[in-house]
N, C-alpha and C. Protein backbone atom coordinates (compact mmCIF):
# COMPACT_ATOMS: atom_id res chain seq x y z
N UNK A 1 29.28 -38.27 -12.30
CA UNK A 1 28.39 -37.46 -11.52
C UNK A 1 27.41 -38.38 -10.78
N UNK A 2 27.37 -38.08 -9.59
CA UNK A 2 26.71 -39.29 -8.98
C UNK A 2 25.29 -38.88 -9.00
N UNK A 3 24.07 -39.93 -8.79
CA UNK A 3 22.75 -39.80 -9.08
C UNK A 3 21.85 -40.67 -8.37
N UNK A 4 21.15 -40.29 -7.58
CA UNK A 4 20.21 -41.21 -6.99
C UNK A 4 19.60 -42.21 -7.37
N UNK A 5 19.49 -43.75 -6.87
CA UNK A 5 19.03 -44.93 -7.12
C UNK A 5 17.75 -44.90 -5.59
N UNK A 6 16.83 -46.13 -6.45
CA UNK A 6 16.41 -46.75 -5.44
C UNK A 6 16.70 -48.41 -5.49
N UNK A 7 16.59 -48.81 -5.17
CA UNK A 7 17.27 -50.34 -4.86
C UNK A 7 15.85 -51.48 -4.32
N UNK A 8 15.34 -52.23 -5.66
CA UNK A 8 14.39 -53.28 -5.20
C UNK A 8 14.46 -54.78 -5.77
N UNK A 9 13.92 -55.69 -4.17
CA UNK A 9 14.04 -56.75 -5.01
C UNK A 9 13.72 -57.18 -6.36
N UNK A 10 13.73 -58.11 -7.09
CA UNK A 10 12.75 -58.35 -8.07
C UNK A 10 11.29 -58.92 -7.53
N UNK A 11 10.85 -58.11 -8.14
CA UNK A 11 9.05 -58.80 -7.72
C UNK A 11 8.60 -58.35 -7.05
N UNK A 12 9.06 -57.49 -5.78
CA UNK A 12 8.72 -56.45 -4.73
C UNK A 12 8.52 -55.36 -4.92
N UNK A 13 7.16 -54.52 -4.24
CA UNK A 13 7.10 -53.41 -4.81
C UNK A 13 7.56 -52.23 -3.63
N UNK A 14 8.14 -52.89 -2.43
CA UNK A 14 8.70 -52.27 -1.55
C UNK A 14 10.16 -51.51 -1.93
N UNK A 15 10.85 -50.68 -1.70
CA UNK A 15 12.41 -50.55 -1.65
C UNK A 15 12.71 -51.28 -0.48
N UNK A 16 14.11 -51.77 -1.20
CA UNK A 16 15.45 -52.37 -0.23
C UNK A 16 15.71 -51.05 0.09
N UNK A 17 16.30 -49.86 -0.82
CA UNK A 17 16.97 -48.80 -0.01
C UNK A 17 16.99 -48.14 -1.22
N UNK A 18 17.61 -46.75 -0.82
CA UNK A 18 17.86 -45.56 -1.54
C UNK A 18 19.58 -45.34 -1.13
N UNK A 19 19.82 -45.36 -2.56
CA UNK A 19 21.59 -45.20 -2.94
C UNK A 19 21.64 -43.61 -3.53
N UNK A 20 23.07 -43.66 -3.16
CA UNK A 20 23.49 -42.39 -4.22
C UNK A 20 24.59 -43.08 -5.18
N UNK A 21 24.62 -43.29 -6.44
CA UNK A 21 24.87 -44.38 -7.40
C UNK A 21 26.46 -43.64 -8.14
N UNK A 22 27.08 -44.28 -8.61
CA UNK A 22 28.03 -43.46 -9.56
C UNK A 22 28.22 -44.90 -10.74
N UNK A 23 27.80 -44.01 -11.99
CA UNK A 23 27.61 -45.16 -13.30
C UNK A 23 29.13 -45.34 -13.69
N UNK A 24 29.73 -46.44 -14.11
CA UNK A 24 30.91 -47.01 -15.10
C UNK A 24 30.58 -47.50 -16.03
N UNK A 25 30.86 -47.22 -16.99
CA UNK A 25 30.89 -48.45 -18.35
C UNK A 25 31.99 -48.28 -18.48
N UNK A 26 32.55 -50.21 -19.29
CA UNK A 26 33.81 -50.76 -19.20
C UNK A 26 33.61 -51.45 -20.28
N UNK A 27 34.71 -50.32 -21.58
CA UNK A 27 34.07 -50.90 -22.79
C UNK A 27 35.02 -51.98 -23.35
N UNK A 28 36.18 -51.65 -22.85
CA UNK A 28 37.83 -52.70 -23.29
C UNK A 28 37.59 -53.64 -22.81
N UNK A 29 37.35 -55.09 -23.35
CA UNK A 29 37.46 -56.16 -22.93
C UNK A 29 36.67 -56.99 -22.07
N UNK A 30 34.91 -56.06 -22.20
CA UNK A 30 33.90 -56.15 -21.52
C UNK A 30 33.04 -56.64 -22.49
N UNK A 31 31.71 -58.04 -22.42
CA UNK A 31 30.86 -58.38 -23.02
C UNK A 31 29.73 -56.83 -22.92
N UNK A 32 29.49 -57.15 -24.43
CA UNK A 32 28.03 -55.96 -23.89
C UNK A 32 27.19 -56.04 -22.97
N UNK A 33 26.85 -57.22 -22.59
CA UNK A 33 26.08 -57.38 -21.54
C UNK A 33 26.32 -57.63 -19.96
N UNK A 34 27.40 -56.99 -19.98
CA UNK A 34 28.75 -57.19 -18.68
C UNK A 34 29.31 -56.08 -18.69
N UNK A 35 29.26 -54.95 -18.88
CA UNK A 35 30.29 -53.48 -18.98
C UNK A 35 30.01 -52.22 -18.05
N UNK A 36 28.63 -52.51 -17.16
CA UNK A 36 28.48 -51.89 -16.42
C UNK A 36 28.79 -51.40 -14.81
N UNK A 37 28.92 -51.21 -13.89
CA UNK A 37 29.34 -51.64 -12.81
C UNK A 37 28.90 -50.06 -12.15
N UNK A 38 28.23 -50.65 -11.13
CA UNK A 38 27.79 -49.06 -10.39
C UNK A 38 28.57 -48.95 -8.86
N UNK A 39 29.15 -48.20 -8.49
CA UNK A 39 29.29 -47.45 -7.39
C UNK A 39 28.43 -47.48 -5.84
N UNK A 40 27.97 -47.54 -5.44
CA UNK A 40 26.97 -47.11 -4.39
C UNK A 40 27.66 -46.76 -3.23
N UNK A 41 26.44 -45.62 -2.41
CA UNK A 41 26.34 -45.21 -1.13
C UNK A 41 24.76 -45.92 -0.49
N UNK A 42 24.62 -46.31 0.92
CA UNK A 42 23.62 -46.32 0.58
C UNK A 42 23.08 -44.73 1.55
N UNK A 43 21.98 -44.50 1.35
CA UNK A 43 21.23 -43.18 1.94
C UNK A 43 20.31 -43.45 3.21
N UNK A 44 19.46 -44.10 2.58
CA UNK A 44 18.31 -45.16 3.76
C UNK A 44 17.85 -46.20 3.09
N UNK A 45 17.92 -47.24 3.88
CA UNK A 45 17.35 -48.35 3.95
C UNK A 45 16.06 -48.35 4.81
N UNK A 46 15.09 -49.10 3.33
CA UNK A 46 13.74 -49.08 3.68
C UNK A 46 13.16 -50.83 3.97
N UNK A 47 14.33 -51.87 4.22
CA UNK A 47 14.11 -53.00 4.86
C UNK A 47 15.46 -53.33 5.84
N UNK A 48 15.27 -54.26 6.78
CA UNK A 48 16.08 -54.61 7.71
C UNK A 48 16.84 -55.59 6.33
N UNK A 49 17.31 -55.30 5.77
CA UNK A 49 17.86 -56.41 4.23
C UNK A 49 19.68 -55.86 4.09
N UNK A 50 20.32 -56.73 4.31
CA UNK A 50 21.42 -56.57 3.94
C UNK A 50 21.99 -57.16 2.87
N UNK A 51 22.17 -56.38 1.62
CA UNK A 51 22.34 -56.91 0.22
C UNK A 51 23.22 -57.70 0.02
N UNK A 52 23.99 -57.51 0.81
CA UNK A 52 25.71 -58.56 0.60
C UNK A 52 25.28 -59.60 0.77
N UNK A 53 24.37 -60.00 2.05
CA UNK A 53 23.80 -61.18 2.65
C UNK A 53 23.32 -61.79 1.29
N UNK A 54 22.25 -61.29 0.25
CA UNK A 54 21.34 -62.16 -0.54
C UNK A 54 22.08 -61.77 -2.33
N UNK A 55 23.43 -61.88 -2.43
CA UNK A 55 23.94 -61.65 -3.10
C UNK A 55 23.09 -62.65 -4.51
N UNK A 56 23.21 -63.04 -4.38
CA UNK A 56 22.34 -64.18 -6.01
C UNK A 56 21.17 -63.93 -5.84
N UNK A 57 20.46 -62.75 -5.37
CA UNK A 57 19.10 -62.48 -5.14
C UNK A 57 18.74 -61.44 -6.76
N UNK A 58 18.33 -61.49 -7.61
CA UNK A 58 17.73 -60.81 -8.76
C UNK A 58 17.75 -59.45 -8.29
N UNK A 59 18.07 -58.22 -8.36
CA UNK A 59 17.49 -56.79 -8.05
C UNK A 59 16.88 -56.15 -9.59
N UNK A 60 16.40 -54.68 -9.10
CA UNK A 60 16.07 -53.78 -9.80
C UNK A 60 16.87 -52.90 -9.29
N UNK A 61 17.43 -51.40 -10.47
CA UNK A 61 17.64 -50.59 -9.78
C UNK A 61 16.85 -49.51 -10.58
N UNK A 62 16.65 -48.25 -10.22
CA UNK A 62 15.56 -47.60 -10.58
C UNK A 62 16.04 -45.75 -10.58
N UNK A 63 17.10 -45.48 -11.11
CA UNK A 63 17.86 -44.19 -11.25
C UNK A 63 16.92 -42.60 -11.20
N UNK A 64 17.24 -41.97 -11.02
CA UNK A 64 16.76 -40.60 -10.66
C UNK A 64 16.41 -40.18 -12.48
N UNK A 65 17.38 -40.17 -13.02
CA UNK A 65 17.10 -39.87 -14.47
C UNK A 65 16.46 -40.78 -15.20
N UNK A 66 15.37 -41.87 -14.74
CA UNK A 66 14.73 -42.57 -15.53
C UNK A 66 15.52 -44.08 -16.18
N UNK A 67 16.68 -44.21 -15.99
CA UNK A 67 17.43 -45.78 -16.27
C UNK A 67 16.94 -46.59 -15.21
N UNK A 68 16.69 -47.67 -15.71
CA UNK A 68 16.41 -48.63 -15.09
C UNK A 68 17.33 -49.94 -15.28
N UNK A 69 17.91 -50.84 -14.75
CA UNK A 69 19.01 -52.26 -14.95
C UNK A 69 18.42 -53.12 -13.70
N UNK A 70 18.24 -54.50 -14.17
CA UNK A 70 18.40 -55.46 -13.17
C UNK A 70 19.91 -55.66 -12.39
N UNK A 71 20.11 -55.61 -11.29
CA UNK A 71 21.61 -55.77 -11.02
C UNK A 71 21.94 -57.18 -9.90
N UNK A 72 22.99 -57.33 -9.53
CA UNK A 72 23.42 -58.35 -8.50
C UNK A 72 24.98 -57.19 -7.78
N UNK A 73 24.71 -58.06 -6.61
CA UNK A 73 25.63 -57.34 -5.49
C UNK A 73 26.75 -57.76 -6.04
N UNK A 74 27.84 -56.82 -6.44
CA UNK A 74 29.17 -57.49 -6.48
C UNK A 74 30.48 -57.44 -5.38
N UNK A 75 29.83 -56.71 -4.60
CA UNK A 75 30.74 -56.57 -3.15
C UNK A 75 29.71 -55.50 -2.23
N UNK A 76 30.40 -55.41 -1.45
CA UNK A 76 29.79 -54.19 -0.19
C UNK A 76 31.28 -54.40 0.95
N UNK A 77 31.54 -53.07 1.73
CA UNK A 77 32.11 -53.08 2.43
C UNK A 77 31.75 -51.97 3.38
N UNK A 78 32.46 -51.56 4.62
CA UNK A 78 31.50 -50.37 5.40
C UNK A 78 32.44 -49.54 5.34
N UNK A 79 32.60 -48.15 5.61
CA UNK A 79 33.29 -47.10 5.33
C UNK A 79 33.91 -46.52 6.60
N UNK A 80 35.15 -45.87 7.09
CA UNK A 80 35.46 -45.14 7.64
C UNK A 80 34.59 -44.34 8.57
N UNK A 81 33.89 -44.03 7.81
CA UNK A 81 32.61 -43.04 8.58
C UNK A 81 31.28 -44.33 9.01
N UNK A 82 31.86 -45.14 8.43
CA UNK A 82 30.46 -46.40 9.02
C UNK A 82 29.53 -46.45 8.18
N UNK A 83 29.86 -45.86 6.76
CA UNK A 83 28.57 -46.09 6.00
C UNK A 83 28.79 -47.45 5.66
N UNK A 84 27.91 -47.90 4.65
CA UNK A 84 28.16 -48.88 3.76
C UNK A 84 28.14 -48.49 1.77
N UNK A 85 29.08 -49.11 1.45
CA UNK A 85 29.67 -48.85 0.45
C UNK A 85 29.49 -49.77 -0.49
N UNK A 86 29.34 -50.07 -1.98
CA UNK A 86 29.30 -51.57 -2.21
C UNK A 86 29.36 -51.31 -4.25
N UNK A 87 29.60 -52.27 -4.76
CA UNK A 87 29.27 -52.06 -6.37
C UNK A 87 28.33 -53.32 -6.68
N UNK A 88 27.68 -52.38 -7.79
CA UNK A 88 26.26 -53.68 -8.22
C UNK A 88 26.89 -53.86 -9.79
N UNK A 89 26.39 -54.74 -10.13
CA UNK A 89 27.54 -55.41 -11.41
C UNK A 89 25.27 -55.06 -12.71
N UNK A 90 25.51 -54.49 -13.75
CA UNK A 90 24.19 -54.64 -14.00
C UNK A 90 24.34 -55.59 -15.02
N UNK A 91 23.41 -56.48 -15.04
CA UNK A 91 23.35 -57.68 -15.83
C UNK A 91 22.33 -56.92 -17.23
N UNK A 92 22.94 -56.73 -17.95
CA UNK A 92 22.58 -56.20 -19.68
C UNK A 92 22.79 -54.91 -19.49
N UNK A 93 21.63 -53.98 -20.12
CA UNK A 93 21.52 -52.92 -20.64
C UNK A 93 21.07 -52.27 -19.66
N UNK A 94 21.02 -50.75 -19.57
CA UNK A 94 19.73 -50.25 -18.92
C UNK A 94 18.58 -49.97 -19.93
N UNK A 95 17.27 -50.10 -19.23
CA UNK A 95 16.23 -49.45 -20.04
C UNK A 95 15.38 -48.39 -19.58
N UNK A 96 14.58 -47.65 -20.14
CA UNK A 96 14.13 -46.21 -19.94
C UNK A 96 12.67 -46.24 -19.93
């Protein structure tokens, strides 16, 4: 069920952007701290910042239901319709 993100650097109290997110966990053959992998749309972008560009850049992501995960870009591509599309890989856990 997909769920709204906002998307920030680390250390910034600006948004990169607002996603519409879809969660995976990947429990076969996945470190616990490696099993996550999110989905994204993005919605609006609230910097001229293209995430693919600053891929080894630290993020936050900041979920509608209160989860929170540091993440890194693990791809992006643009869509048919011209959106942009992309999965963020979350480095550990989420926290609340």
């Amino acid at each position: 069920m997909p769920v709204k993100g906002t998307l920030y650097i680390t250390g910034q109290k600006k948004p990169v952007a607002d996603l519409t997110c879809d969660v995976f966990e990947y429990t076969d053959n996945h470190r616990p701290g490696d099993r996550y992998r999110i989905n994204y749309e993005y919605v609006k972008r609230h910097q001229k910042v293209r995430i693919e560009l600053i891929r080894e850049t630290p993020m936050r992501l900041e979920l509608e239901d209160g989860r929170r995960a540091d993440v890194t870009v693990q791809c992006e591509s643009t869509a048919p319709n011209g959106g942009q599309l992309g999965v963020l890989r979350v480095k550990g856990d989420f926290t609340h």
